[in-house]
PDB file of N, CA and C in Angstrom:
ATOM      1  N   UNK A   1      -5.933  58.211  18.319  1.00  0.00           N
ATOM      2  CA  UNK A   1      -5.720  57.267  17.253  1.00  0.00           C
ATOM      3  C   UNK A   1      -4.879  56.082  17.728  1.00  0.00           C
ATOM      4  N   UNK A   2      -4.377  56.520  18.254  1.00  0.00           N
ATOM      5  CA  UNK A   2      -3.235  55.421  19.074  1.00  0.00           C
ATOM      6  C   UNK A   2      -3.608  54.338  19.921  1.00  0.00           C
ATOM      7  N   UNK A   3      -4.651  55.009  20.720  1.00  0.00           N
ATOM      8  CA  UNK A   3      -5.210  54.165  21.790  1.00  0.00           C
ATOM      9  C   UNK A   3      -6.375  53.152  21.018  1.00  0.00           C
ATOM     10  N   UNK A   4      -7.203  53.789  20.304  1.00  0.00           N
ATOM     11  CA  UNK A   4      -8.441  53.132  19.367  1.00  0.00           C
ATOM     12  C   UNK A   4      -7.318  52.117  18.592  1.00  0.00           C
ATOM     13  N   UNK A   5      -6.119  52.133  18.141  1.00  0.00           N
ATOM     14  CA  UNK A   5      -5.273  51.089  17.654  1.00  0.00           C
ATOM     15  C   UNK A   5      -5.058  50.072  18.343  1.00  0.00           C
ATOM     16  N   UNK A   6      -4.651  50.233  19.328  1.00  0.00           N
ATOM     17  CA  UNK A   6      -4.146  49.571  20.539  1.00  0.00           C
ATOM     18  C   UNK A   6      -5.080  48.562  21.005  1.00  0.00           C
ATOM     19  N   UNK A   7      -6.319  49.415  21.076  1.00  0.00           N
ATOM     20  CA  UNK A   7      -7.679  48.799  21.829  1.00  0.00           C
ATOM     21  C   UNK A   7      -7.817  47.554  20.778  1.00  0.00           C
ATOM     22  N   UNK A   8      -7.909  47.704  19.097  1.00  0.00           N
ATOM     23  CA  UNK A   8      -8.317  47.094  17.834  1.00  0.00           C
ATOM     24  C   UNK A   8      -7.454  46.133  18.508  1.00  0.00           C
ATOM     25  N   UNK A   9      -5.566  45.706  18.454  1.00  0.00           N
ATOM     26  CA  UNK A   9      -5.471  45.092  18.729  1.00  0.00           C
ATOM     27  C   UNK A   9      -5.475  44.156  20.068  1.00  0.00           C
ATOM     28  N   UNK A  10      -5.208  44.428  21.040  1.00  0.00           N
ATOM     29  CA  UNK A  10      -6.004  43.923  22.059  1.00  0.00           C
ATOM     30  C   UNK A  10      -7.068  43.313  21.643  1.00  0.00           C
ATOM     31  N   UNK A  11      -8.366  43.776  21.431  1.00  0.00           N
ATOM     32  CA  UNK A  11      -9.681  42.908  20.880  1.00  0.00           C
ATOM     33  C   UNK A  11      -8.830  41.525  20.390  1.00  0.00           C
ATOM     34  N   UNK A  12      -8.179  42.012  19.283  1.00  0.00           N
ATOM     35  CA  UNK A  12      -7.841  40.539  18.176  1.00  0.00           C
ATOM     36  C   UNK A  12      -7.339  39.797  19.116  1.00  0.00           C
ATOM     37  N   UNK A  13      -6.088  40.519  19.894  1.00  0.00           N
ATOM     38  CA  UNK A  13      -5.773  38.875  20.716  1.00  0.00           C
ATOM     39  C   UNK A  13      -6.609  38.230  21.913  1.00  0.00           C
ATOM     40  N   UNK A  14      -7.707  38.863  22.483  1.00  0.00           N
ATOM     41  CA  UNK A  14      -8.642  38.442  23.030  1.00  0.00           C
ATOM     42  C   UNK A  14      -9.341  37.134  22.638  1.00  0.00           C
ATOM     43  N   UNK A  15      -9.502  38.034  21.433  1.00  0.00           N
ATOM     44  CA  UNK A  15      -9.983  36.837  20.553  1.00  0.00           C
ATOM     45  C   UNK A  15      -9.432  35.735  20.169  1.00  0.00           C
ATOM     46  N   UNK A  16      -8.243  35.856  19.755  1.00  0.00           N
ATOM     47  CA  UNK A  16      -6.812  34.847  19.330  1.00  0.00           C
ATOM     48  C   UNK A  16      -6.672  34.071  20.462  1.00  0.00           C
ATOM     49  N   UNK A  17      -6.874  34.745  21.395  1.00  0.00           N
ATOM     50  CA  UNK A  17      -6.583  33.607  23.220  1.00  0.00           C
ATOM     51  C   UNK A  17      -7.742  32.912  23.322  1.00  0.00           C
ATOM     52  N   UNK A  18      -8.746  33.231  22.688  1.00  0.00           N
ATOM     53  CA  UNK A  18     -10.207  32.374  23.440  1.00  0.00           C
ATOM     54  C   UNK A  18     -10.411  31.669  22.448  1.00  0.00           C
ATOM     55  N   UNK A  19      -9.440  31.566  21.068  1.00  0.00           N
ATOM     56  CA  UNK A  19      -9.937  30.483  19.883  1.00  0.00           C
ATOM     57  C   UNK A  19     -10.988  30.739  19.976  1.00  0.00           C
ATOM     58  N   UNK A  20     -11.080  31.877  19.117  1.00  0.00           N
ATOM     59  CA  UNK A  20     -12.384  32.588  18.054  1.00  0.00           C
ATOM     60  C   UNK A  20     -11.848  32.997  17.080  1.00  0.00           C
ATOM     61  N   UNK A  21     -11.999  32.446  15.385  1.00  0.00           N
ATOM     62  CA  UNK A  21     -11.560  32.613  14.398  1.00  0.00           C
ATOM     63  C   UNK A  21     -12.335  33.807  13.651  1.00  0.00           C
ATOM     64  N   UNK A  22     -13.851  33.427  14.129  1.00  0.00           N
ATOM     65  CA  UNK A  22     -14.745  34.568  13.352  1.00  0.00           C
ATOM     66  C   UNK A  22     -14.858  36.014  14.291  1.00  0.00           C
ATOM     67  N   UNK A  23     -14.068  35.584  15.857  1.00  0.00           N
ATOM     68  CA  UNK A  23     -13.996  37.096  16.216  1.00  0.00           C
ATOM     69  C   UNK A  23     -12.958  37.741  15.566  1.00  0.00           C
ATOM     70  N   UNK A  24     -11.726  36.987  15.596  1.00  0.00           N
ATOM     71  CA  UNK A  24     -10.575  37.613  14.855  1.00  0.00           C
ATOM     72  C   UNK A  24     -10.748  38.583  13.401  1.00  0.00           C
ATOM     73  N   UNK A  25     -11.933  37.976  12.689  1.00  0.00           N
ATOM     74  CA  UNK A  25     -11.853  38.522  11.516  1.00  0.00           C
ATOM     75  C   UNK A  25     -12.861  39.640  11.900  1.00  0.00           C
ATOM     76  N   UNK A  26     -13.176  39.828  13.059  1.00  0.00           N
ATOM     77  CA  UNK A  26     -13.956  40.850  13.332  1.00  0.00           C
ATOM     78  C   UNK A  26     -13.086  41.722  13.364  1.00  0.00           C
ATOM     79  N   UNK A  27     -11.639  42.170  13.752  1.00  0.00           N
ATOM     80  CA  UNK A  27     -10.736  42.751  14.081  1.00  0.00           C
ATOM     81  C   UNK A  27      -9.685  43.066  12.739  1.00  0.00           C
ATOM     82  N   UNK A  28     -10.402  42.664  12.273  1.00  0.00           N
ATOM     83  CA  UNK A  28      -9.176  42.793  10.590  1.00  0.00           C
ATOM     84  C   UNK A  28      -9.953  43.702   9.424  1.00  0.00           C
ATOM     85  N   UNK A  29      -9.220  43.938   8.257  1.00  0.00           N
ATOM     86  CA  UNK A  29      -9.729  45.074   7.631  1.00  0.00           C
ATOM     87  C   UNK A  29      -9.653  43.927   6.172  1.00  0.00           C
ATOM     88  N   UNK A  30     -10.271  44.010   5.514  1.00  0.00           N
ATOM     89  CA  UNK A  30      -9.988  42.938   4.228  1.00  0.00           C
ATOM     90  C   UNK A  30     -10.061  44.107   2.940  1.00  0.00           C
ATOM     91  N   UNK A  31      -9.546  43.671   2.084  1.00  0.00           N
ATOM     92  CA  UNK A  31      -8.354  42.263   1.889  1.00  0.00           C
ATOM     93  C   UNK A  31      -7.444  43.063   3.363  1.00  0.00           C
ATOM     94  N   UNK A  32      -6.889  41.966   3.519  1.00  0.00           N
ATOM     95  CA  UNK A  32      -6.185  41.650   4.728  1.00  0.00           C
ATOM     96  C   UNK A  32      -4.865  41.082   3.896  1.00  0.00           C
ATOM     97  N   UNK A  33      -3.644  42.464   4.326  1.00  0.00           N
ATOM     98  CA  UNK A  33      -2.725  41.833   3.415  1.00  0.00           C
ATOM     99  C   UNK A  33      -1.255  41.309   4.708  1.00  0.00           C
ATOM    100  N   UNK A  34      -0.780  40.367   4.275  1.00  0.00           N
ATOM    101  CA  UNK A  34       0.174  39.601   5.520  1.00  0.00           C
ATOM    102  C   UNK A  34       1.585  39.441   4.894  1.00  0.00           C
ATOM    103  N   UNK A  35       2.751  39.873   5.391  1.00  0.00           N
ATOM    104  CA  UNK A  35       3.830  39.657   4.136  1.00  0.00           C
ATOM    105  C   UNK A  35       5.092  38.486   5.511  1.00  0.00           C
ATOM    106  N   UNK A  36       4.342  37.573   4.880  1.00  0.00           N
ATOM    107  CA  UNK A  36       4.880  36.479   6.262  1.00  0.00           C
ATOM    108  C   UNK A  36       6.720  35.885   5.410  1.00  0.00           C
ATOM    109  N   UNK A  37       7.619  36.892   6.021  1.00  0.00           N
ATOM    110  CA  UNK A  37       8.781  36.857   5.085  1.00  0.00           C
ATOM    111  C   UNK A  37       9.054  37.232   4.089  1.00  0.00           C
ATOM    112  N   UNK A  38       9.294  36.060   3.023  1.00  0.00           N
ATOM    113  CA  UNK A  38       8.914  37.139   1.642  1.00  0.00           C
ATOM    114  C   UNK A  38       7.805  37.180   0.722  1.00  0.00           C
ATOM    115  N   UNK A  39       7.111  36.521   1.465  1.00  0.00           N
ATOM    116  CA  UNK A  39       6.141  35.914   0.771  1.00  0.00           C
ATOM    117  C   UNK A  39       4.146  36.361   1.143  1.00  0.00           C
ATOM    118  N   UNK A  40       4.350  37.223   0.051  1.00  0.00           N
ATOM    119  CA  UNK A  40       2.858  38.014   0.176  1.00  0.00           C
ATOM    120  C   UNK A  40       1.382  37.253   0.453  1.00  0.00           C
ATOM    121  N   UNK A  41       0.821  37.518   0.957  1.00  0.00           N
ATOM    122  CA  UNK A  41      -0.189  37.023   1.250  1.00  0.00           C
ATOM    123  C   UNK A  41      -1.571  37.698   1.458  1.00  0.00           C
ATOM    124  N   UNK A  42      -2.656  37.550   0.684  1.00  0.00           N
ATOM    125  CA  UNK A  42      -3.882  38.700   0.723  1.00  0.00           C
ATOM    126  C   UNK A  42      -5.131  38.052   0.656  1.00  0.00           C
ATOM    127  N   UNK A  43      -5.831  38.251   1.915  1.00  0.00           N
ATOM    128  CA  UNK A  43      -7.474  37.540   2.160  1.00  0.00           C
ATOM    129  C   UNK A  43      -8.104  38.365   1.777  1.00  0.00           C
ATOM    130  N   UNK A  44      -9.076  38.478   1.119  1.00  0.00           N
ATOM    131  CA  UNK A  44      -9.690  39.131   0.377  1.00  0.00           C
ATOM    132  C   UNK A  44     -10.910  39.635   1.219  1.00  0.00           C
ATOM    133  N   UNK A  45     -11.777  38.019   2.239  1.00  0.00           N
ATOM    134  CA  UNK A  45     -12.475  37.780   2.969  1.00  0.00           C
ATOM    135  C   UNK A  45     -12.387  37.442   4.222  1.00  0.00           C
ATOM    136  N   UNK A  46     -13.104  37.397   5.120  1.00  0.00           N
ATOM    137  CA  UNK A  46     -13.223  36.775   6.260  1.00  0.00           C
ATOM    138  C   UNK A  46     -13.105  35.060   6.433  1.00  0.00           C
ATOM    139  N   UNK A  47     -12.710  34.020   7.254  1.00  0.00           N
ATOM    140  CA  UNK A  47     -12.444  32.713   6.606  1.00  0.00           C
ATOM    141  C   UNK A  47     -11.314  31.809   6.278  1.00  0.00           C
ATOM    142  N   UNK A  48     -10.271  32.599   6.224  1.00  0.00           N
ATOM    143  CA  UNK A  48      -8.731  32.301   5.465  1.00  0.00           C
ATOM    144  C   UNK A  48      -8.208  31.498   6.679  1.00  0.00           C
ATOM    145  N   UNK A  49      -8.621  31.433   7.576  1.00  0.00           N
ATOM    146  CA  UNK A  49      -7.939  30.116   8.384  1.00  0.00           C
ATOM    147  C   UNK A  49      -8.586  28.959   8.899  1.00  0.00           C
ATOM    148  N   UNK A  50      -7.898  27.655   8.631  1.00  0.00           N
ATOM    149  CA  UNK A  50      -8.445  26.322   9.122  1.00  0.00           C
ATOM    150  C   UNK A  50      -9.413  26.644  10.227  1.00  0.00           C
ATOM    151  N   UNK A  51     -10.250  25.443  10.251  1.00  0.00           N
ATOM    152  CA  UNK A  51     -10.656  25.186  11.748  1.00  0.00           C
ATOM    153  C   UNK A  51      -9.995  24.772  12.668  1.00  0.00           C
ATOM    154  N   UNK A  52      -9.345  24.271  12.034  1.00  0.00           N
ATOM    155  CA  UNK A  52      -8.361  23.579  13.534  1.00  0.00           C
ATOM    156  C   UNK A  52      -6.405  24.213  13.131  1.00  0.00           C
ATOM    157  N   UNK A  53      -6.941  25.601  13.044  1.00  0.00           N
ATOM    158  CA  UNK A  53      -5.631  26.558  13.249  1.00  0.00           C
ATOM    159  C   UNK A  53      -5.490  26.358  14.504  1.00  0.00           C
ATOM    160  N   UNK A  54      -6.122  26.351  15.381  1.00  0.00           N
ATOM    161  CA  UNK A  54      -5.403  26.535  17.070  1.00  0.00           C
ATOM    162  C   UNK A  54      -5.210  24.863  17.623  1.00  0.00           C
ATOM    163  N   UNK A  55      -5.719  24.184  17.174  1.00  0.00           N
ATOM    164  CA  UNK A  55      -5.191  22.874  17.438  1.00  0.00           C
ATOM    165  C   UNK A  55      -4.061  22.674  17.029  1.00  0.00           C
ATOM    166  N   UNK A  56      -3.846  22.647  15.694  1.00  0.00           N
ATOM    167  CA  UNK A  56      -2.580  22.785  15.220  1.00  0.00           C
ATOM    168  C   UNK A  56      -1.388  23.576  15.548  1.00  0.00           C
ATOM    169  N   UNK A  57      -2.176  24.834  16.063  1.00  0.00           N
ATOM    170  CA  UNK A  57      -0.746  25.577  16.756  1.00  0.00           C
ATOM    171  C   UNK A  57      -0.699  24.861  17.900  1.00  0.00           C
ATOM    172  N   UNK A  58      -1.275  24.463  18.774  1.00  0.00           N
ATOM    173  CA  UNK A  58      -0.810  23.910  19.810  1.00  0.00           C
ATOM    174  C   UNK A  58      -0.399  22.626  19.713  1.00  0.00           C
ATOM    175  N   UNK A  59      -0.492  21.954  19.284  1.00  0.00           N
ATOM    176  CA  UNK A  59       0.028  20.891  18.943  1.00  0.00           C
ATOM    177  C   UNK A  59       1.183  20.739  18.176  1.00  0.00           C
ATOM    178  N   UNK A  60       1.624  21.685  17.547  1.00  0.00           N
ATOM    179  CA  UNK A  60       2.842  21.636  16.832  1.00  0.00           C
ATOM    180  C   UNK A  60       3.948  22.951  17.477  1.00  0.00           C
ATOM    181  N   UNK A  61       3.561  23.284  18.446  1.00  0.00           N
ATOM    182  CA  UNK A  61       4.215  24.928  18.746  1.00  0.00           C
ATOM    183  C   UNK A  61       4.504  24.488  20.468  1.00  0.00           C
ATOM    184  N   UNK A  62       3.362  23.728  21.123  1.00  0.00           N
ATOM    185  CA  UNK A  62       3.136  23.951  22.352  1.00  0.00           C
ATOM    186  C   UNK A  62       2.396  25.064  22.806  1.00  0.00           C
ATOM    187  N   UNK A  63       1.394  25.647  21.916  1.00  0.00           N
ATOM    188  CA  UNK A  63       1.053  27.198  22.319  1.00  0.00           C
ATOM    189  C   UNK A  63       0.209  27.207  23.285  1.00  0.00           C
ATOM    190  N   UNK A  64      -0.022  27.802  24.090  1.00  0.00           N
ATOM    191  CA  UNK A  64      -1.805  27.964  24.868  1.00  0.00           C
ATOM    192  C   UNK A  64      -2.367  28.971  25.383  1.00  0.00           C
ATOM    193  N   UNK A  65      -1.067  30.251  24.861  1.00  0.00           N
ATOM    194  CA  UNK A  65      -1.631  31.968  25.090  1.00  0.00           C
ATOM    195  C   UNK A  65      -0.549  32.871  24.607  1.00  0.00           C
ATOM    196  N   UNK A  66      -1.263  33.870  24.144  1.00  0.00           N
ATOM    197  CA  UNK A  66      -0.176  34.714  23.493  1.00  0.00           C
ATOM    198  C   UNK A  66      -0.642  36.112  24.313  1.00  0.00           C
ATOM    199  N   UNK A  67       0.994  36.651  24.857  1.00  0.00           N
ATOM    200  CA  UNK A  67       0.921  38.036  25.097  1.00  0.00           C
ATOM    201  C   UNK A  67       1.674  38.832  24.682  1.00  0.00           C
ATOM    202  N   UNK A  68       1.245  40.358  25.012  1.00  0.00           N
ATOM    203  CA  UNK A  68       2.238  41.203  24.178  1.00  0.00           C
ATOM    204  C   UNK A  68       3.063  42.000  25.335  1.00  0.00           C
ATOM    205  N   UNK A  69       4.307  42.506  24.666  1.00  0.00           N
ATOM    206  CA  UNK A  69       5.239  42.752  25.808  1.00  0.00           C
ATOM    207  C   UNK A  69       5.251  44.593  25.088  1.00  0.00           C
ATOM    208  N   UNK A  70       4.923  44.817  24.115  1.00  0.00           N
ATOM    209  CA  UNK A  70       5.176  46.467  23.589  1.00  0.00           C
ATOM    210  C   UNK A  70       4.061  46.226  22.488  1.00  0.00           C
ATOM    211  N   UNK A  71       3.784  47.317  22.524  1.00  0.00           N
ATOM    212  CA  UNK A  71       2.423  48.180  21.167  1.00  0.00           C
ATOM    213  C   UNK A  71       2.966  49.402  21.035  1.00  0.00           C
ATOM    214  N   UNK A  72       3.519  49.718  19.973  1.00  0.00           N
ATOM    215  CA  UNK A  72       4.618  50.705  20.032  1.00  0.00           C
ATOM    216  C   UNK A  72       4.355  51.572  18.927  1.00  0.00           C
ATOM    217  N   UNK A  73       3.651  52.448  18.780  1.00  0.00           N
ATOM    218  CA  UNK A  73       3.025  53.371  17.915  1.00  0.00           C
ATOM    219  C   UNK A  73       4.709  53.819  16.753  1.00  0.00           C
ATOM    220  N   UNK A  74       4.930  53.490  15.719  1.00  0.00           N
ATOM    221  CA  UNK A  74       5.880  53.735  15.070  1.00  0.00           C
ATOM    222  C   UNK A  74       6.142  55.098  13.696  1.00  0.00           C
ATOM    223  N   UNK A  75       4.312  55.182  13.220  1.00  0.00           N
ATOM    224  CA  UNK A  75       3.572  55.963  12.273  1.00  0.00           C
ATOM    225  C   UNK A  75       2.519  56.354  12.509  1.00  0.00           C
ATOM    226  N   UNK A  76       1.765  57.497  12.757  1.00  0.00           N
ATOM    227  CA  UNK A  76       0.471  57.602  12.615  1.00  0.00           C
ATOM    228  C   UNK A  76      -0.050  58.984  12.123  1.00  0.00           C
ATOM    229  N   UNK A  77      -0.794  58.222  11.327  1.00  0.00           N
ATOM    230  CA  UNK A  77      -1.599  59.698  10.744  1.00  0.00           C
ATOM    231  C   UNK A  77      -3.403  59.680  11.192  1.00  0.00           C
ATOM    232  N   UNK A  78      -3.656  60.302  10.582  1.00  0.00           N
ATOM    233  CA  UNK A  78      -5.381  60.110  11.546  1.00  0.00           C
ATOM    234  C   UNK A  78      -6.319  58.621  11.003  1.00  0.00           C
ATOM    235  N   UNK A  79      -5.993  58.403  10.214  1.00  0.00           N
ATOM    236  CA  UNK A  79      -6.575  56.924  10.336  1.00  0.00           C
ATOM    237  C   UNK A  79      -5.958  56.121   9.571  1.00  0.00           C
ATOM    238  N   UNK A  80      -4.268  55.776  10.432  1.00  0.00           N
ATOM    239  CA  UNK A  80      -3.021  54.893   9.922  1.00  0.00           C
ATOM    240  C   UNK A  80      -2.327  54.952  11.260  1.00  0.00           C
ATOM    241  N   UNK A  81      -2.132  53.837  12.095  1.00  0.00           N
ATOM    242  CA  UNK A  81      -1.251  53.564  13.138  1.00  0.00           C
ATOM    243  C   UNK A  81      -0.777  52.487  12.947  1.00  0.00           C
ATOM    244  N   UNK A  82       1.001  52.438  12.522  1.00  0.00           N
ATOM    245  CA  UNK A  82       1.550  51.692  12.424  1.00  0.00           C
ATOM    246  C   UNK A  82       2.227  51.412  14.165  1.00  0.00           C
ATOM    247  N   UNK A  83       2.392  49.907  14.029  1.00  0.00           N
ATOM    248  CA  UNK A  83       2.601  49.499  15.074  1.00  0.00           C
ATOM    249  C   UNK A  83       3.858  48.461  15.474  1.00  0.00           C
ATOM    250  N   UNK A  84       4.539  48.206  16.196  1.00  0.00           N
ATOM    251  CA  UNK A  84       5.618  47.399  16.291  1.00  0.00           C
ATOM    252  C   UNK A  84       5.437  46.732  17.639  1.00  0.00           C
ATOM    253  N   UNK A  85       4.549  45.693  17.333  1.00  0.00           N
ATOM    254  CA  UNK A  85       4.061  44.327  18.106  1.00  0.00           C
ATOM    255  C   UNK A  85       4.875  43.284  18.529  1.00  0.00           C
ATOM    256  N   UNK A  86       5.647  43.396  19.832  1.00  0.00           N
ATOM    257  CA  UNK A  86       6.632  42.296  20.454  1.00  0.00           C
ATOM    258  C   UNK A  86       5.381  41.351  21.636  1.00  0.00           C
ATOM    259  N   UNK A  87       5.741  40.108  21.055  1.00  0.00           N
ATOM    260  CA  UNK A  87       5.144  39.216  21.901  1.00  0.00           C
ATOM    261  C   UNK A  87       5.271  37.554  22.339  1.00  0.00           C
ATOM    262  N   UNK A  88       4.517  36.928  22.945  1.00  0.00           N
ATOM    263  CA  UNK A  88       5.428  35.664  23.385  1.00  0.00           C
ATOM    264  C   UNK A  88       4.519  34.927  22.919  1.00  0.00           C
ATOM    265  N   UNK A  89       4.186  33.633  22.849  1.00  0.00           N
ATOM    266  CA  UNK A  89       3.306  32.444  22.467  1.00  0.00           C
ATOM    267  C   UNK A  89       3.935  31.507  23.710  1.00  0.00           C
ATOM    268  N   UNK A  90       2.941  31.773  24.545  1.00  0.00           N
ATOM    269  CA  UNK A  90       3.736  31.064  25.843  1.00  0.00           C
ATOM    270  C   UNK A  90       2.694  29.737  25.999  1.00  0.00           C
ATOM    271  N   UNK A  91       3.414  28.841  26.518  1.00  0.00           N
ATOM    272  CA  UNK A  91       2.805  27.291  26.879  1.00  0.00           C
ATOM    273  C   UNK A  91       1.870  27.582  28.157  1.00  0.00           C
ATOM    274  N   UNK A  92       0.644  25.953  27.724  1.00  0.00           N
ATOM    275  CA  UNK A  92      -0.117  26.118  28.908  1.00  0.00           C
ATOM    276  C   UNK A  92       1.118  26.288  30.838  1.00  0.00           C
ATOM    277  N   UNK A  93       1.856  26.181  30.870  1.00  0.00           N
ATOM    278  CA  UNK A  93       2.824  26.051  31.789  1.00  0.00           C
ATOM    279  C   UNK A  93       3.260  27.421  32.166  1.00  0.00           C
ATOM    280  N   UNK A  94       3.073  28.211  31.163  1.00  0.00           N
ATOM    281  CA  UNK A  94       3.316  30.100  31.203  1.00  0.00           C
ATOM    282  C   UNK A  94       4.754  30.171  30.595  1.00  0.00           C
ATOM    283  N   UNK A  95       5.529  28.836  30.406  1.00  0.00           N
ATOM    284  CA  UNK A  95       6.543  29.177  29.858  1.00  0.00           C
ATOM    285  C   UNK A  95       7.356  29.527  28.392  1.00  0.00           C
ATOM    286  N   UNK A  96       7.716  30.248  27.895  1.00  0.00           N
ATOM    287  CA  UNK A  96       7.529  30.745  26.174  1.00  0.00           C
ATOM    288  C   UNK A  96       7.754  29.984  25.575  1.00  0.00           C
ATOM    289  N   UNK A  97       6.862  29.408  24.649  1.00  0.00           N
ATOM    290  CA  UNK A  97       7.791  28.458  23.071  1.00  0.00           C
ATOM    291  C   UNK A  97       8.215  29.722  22.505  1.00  0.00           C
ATOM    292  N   UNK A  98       8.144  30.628  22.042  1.00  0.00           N
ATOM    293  CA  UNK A  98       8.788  31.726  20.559  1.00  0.00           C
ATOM    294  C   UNK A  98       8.300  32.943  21.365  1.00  0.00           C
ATOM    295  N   UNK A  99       9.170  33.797  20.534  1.00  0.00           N
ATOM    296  CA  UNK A  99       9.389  35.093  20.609  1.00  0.00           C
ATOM    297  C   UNK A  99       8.731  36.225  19.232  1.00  0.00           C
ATOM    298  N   UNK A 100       8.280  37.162  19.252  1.00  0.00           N
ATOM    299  CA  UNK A 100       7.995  37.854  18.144  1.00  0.00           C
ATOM    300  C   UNK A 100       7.973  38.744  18.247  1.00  0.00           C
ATOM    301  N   UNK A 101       8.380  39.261  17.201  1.00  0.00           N
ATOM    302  CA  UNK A 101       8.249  41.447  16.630  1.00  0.00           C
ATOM    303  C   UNK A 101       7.895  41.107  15.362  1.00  0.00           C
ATOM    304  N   UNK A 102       6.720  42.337  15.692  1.00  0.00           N
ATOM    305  CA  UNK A 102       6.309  42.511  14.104  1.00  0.00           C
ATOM    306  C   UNK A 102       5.414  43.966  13.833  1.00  0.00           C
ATOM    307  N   UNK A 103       5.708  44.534  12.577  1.00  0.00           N
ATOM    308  CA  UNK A 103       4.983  45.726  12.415  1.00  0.00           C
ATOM    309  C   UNK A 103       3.371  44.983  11.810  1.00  0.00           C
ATOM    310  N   UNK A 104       2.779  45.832  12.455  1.00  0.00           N
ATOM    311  CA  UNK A 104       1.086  45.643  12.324  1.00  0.00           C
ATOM    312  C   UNK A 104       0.592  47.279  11.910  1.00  0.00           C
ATOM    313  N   UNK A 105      -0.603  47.157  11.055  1.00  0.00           N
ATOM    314  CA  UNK A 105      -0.580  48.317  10.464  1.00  0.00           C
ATOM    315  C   UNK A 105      -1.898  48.242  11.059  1.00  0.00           C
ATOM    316  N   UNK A 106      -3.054  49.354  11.623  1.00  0.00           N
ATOM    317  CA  UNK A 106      -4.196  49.432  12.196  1.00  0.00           C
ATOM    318  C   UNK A 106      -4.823  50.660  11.633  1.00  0.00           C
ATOM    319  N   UNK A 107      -6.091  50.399  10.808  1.00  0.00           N
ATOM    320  CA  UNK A 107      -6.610  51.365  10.117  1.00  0.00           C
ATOM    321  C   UNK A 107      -7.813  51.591  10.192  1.00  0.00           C
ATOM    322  N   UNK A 108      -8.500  52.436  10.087  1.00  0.00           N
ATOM    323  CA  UNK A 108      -9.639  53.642  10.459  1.00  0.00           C
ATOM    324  C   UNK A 108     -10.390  53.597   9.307  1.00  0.00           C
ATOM    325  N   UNK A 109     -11.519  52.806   8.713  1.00  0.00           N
ATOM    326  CA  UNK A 109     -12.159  52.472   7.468  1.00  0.00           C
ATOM    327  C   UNK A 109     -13.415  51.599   7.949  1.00  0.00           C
ATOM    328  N   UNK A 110     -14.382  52.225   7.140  1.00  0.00           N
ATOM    329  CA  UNK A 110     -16.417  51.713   7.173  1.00  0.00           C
ATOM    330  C   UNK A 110     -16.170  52.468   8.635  1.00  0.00           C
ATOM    331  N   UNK A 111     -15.892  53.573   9.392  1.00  0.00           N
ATOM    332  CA  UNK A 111     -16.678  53.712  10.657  1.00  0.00           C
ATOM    333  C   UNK A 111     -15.928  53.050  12.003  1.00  0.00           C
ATOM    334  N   UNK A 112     -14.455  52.078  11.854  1.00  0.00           N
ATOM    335  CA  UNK A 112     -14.528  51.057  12.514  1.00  0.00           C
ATOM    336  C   UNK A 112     -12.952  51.266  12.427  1.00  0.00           C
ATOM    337  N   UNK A 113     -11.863  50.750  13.275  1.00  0.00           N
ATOM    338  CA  UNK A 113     -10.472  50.284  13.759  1.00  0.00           C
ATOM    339  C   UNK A 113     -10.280  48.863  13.324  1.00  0.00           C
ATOM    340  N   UNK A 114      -9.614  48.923  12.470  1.00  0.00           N
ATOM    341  CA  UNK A 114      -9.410  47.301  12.248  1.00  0.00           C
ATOM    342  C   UNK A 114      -7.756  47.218  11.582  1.00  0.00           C
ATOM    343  N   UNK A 115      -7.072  46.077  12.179  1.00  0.00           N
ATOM    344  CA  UNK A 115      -5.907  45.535  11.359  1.00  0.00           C
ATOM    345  C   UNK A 115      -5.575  45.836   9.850  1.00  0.00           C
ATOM    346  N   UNK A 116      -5.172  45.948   9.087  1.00  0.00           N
ATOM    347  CA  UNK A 116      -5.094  45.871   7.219  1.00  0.00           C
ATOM    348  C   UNK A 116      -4.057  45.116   7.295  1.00  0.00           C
ATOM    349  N   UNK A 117      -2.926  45.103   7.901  1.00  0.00           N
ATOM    350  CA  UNK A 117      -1.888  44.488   7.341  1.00  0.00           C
ATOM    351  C   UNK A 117      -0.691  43.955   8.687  1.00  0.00           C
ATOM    352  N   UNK A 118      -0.535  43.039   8.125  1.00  0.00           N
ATOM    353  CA  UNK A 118       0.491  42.563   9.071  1.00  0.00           C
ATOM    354  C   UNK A 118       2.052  41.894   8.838  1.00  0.00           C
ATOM    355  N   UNK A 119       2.831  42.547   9.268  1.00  0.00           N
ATOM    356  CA  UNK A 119       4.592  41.931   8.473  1.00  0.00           C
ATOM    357  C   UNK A 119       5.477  40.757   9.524  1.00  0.00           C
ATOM    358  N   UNK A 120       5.374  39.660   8.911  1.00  0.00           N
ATOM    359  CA  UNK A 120       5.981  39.085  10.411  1.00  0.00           C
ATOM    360  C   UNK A 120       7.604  38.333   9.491  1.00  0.00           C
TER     361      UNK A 120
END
């Protein structure tokens, strides 16, 4: 369960690095719920981000790849792996703009490993 989590995310940031929006939502479970601070947030669908989300992150962040430094299995039951996701948003240069931890929840639903929820 752990590893099929792991793998789910991996995929997403594969995807997240190659600016693919519709792979990403390949990797997510909808509604797709996000609690970015305090403030709840729930996609219902596939879609919920701009087209030019990655322009904009890079252009306003300096971003041009994100890696992860821990995938850290925190909960799991047979199809619930909670996760505690540390990672960098590093510049085309390799050097980090930001830092992040965040619990990511990875769930086992239709047949398939996908994201549900994410706390940043």
């Amino acid at each position: 369960m752990i590893a099929e989590a792991v793998r789910c995310v991996e995929a997403f940031t594969d995807r997240f690095n190659a600016r693919d929006l519709a792979g990403m939502d390949a990797h997510l479970h909808f509604p797709h719920i996000i609690l970015s601070g305090e403030q709840l947030v729930i996609w219902t669908e596939p879609g919920n981000l701009p087209a030019s989300f990655f322009e904009d992150l890079e252009r306003d962040t300096g971003w041009a790849e994100t890696r992860y430094q821990r995938k850290d299995a925190v909960l799991v039951s047979p199809r619930k792996v909670h996760l505690v996701v540390e990672y960098t948003r590093n510049r085309a240069d390799g050097s980090v703009a930001s830092n992040h931890s965040n619990l990511w929840v990875v769930t086992f639903d239709g047949g398939r490993w996908g994201i549900k929820q994410r706390s940043y």
